[in-house]
Protein backbone atom coordinates (compact mmCIF):
# COMPACT_ATOMS: atom_id res chain seq x y z
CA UNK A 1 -14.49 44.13 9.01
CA UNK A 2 -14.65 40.47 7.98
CA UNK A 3 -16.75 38.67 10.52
CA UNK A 4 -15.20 35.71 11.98
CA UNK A 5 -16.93 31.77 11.97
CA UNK A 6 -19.38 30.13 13.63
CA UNK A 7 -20.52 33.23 15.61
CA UNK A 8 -17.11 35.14 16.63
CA UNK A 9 -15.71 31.44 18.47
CA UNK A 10 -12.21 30.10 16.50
CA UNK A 11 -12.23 26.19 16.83
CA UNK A 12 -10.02 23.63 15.75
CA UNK A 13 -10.16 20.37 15.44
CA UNK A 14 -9.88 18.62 18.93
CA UNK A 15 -7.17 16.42 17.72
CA UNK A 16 -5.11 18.95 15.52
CA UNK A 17 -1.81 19.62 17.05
CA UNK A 18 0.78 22.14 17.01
CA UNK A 19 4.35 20.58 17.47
CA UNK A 20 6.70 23.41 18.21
CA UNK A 21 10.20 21.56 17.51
CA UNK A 22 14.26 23.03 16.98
CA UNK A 23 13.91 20.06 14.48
CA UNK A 24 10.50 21.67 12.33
CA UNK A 25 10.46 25.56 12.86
CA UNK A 26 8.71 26.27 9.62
CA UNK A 27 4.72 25.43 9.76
CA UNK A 28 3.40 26.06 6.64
CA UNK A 29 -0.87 26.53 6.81
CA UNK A 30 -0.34 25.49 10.54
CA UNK A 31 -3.50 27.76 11.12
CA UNK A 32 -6.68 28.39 9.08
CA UNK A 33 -6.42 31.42 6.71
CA UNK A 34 -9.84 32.62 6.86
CA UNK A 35 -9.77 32.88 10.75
CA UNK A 36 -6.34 34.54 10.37
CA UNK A 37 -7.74 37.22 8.15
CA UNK A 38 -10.63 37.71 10.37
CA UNK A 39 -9.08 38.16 13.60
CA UNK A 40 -6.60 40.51 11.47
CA UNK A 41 -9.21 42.95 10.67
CA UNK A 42 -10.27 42.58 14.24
CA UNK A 43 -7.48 44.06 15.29
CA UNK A 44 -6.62 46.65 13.15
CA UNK A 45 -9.75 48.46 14.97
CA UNK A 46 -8.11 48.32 18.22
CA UNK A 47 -7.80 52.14 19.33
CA UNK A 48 -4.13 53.08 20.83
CA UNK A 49 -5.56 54.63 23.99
CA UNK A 50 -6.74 51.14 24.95
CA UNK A 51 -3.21 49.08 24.43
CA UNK A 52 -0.53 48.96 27.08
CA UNK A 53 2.55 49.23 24.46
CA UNK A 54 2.98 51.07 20.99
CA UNK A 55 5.87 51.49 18.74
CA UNK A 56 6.34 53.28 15.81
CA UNK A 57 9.91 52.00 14.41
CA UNK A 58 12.05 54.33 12.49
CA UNK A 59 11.77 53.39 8.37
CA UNK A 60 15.86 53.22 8.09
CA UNK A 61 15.33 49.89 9.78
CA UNK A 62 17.23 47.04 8.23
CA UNK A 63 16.42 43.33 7.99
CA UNK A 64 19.96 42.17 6.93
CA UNK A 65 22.42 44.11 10.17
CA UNK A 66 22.46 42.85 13.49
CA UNK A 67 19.91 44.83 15.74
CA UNK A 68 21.69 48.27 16.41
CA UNK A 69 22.52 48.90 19.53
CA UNK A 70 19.80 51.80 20.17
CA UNK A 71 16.88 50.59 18.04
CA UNK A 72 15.19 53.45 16.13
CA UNK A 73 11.69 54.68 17.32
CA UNK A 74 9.77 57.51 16.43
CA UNK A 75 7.59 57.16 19.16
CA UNK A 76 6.37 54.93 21.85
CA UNK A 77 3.15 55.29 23.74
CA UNK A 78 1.18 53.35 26.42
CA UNK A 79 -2.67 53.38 26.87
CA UNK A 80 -4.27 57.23 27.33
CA UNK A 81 -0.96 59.06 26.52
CA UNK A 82 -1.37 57.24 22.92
CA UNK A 83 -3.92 60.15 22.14
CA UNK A 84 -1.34 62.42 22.51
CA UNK A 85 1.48 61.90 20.50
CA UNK A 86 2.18 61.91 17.10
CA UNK A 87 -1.27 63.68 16.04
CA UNK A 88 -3.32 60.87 17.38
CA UNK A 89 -6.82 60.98 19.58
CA UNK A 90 -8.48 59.14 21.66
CA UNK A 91 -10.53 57.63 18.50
CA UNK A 92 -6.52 56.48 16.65
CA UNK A 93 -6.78 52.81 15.38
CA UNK A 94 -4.05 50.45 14.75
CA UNK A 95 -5.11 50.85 11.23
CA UNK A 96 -5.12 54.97 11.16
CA UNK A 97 -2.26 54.54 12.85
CA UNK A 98 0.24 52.49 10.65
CA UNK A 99 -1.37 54.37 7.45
CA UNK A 100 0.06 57.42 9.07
CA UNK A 101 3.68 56.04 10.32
CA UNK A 102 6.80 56.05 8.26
CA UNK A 103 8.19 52.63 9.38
CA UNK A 104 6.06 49.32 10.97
CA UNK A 105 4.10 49.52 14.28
CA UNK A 106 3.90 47.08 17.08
CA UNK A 107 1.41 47.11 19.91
CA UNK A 108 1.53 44.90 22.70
CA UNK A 109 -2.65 43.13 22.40
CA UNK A 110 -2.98 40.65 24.98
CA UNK A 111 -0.79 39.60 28.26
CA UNK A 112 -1.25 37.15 30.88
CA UNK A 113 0.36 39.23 33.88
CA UNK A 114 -1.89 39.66 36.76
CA UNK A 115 -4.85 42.47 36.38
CA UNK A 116 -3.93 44.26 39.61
CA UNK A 117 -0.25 44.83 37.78
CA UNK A 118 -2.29 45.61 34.37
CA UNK A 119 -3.96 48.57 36.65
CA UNK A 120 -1.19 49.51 38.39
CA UNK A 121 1.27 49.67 35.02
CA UNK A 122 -2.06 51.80 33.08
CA UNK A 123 -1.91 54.27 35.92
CA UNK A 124 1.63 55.11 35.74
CA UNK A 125 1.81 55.09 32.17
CA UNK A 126 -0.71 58.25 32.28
CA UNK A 127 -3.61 56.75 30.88
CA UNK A 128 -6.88 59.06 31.28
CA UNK A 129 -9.24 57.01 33.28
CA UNK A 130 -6.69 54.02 35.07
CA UNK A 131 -9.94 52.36 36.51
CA UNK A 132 -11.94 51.99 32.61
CA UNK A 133 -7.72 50.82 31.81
CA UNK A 134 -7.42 47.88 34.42
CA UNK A 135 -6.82 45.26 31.39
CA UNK A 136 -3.36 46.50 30.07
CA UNK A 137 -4.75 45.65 27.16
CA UNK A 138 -7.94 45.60 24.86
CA UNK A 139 -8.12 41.65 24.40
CA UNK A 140 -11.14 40.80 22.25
CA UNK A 141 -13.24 37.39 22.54
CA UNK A 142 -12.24 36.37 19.35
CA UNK A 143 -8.65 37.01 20.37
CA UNK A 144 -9.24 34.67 23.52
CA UNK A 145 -10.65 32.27 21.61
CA UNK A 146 -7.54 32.45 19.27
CA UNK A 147 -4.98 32.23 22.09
CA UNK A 148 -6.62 29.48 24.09
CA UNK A 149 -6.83 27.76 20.38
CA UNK A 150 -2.75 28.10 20.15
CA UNK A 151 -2.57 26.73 23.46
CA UNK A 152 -4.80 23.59 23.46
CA UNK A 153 -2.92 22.75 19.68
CA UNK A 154 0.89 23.24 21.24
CA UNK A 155 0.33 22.41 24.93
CA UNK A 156 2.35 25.42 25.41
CA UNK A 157 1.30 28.39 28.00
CA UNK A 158 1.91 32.16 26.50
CA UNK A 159 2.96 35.25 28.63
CA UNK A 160 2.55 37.76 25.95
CA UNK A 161 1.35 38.80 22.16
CA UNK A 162 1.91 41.25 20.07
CA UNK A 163 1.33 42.85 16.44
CA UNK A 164 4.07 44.07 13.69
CA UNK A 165 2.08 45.80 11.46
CA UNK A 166 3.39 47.37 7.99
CA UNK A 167 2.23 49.16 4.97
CA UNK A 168 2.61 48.22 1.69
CA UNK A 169 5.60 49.82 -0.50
CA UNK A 170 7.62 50.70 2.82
CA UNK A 171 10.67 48.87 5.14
CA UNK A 172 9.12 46.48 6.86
CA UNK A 173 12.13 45.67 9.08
CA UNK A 174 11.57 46.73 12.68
CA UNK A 175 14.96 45.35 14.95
CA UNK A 176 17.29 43.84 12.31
CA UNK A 177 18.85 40.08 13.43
CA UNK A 178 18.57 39.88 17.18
CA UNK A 179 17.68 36.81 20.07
CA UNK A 180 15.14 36.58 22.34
CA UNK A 181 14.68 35.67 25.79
CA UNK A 182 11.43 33.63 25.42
CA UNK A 183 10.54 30.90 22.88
CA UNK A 184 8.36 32.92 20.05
CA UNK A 185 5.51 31.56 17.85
CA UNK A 186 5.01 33.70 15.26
CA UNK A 187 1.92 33.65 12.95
CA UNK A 188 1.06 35.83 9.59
CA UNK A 189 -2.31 36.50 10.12
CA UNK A 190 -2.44 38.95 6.71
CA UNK A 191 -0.45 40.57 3.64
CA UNK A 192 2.82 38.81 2.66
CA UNK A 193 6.12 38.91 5.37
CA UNK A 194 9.66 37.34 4.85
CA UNK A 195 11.15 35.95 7.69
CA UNK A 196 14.51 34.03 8.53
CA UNK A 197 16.12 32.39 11.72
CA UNK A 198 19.26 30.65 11.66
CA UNK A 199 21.47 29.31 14.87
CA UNK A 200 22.32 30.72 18.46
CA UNK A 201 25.55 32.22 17.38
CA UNK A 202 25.67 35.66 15.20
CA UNK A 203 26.28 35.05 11.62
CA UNK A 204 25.41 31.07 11.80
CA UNK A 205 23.75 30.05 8.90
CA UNK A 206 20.47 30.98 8.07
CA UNK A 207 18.06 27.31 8.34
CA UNK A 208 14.78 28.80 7.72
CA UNK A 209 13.84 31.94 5.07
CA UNK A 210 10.34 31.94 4.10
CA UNK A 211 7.75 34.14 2.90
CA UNK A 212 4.86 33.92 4.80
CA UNK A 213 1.22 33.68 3.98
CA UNK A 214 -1.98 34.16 5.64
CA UNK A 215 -1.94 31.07 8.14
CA UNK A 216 1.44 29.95 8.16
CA UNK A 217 4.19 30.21 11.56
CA UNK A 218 7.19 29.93 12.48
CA UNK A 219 8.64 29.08 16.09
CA UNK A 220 11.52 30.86 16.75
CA UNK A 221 13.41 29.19 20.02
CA UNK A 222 14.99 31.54 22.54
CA UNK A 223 18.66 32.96 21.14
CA UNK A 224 18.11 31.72 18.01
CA UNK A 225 18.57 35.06 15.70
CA UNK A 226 15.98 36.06 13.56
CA UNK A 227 14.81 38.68 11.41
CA UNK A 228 11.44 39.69 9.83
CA UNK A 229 11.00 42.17 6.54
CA UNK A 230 12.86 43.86 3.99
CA UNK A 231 13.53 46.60 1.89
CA UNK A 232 9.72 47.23 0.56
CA UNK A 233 6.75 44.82 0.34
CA UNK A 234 3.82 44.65 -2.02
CA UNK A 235 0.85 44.59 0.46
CA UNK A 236 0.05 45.47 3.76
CA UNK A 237 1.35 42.96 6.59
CA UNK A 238 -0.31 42.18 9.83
CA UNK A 239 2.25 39.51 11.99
CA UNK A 240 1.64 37.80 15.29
CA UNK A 241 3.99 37.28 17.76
CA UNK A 242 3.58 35.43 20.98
CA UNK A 243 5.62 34.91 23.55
CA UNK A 244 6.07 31.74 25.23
CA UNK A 245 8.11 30.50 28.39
CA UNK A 246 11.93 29.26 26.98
CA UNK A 247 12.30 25.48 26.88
CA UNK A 248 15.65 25.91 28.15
CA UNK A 249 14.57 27.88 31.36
CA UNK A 250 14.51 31.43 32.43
CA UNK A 251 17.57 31.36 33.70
CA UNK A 252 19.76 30.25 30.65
CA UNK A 253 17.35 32.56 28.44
CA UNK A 254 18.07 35.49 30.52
CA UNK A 255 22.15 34.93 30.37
CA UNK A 256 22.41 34.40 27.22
CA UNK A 257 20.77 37.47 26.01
CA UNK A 258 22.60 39.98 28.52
CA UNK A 259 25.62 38.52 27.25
CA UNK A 260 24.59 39.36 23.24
CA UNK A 261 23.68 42.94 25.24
CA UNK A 262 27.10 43.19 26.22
CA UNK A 263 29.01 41.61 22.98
CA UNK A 264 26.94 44.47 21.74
CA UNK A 265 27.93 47.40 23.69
CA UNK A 266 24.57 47.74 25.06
CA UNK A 267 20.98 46.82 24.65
CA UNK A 268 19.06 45.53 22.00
CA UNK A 269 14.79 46.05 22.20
CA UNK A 270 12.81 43.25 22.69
């Protein structure tokens, strides 16, 4: 894999900042490509049996519908049971694993919830060896160094982050147009990835559509709708997604989605 600067450690500039806005959602180069690339690689040799989440989406997944009601999975998977499902072992990376899938992948890669839940969510999930699984998930240093780097630039604390990963020549859509119930910074860290939000009411008009590069984000506020993907893509695609506390407060965050739950007739994945 590509090895990462100045000795594994991502840095930026002490006085580059981040400004997550409803004004500027689009951040073009916000983040170094090089680093991006690296840390991509990094992750693609994360083995399943390590991570605390793992979906394999269903390739009839569209990127222009609204979020169907029961989102289509092949398979999910958390931690130990990841090595058996699907063909995998023990030894299945993130890479092996997408190669193999008919649709995108997402794993869950880092979370900040307390390590004594991380155990006690590993042993219930039916991972092998709970105590060598206390971390819910495998959260490299350069990883760390990457998420404290987001944090420092946007002054903003994150409570989870995850991977969509896709292959080249196949969908790429995983949940369609949906809302969230946290604010989302979203960063391409390789391959090519289209990606549109518009406004907080279904069918409002679309105010960003971009394809993304290696480097560039996008902040997607809570219940704004948004979609990533399309029909096919040209290379392979490796998108971050972390999840930040909503600016407008739990509370309203929470409402508003279990009311697009029930407009919808039930729910929609996060």
């Amino acid at each position: 894999r590509e090895p990462l600067p100045d000795g594994g450690k991502i840095d930026f500039a002490p006085d580059t900042m981040l400004v997550l806005d409803v004004a500027a959602l689009w951040l073009p180069a916000a983040l170094p490509a090089p680093v991006c690339a690296a840390l991509s690689s990094r992750l693609y040799d994360l083995e399943l049996s390590h991570l605390s989440l793992v979906k394999a989406f269903h390739p009839s997944g569209s990127a222009e519908s609204l979020a169907p009601v029961a989102t289509g999975l092949d398979w999910v998977c958390q931690y130990g049971a990841c090595a058996k499902i699907a063909g995998h072992t023990a030894a299945t990376t993130l890479h092996s694993a997408v190669v193999a899938s008919r649709g995108p992948l997402s794993a869950r890669v880092a979370s900040s919830a307390h390590a004594t839940d991380q155990k006690a969510a590993a042993a219930s999930s039916g991972a092998d060896d709970a105590t060598s699984t206390a971390l819910p998930v495998l959260r490299p240093d350069e990883l760390h160094s990457f998420l404290a780097s987001l944090h420092a630039m946007t002054g903003r604390s994150w409570r989870d982050a995850d991977v969509y990963l896709t292959k080249a020549s196949s969908p790429s859509a995983s949940l369609g147009w949906h809302i969230d119930d946290v604010d989302v910074l979203l960063v391409l860290l390789s391959g090519t990835k289209r990606f549109r939000v518009a406004g907080t009411t279904a069918g409002s008009e679309v105010i960003v559509d971009q394809e993304m590069g290696p480097g560039d984000a996008i902040y997607v506020p809570a219940l704004s709708f948004h979609t990533g993907g399309c029909d096919s893509m040209s290379d392979d695609s490796m998108l971050l997604s972390v999840a930040m506390s909503p600016c407008i407060g739990d509370e309203a965050a929470g409402q508003g989605v279990r009311a697009w739950r029930a407009a919808r007739g039930g729910a929609v994945a996060p």
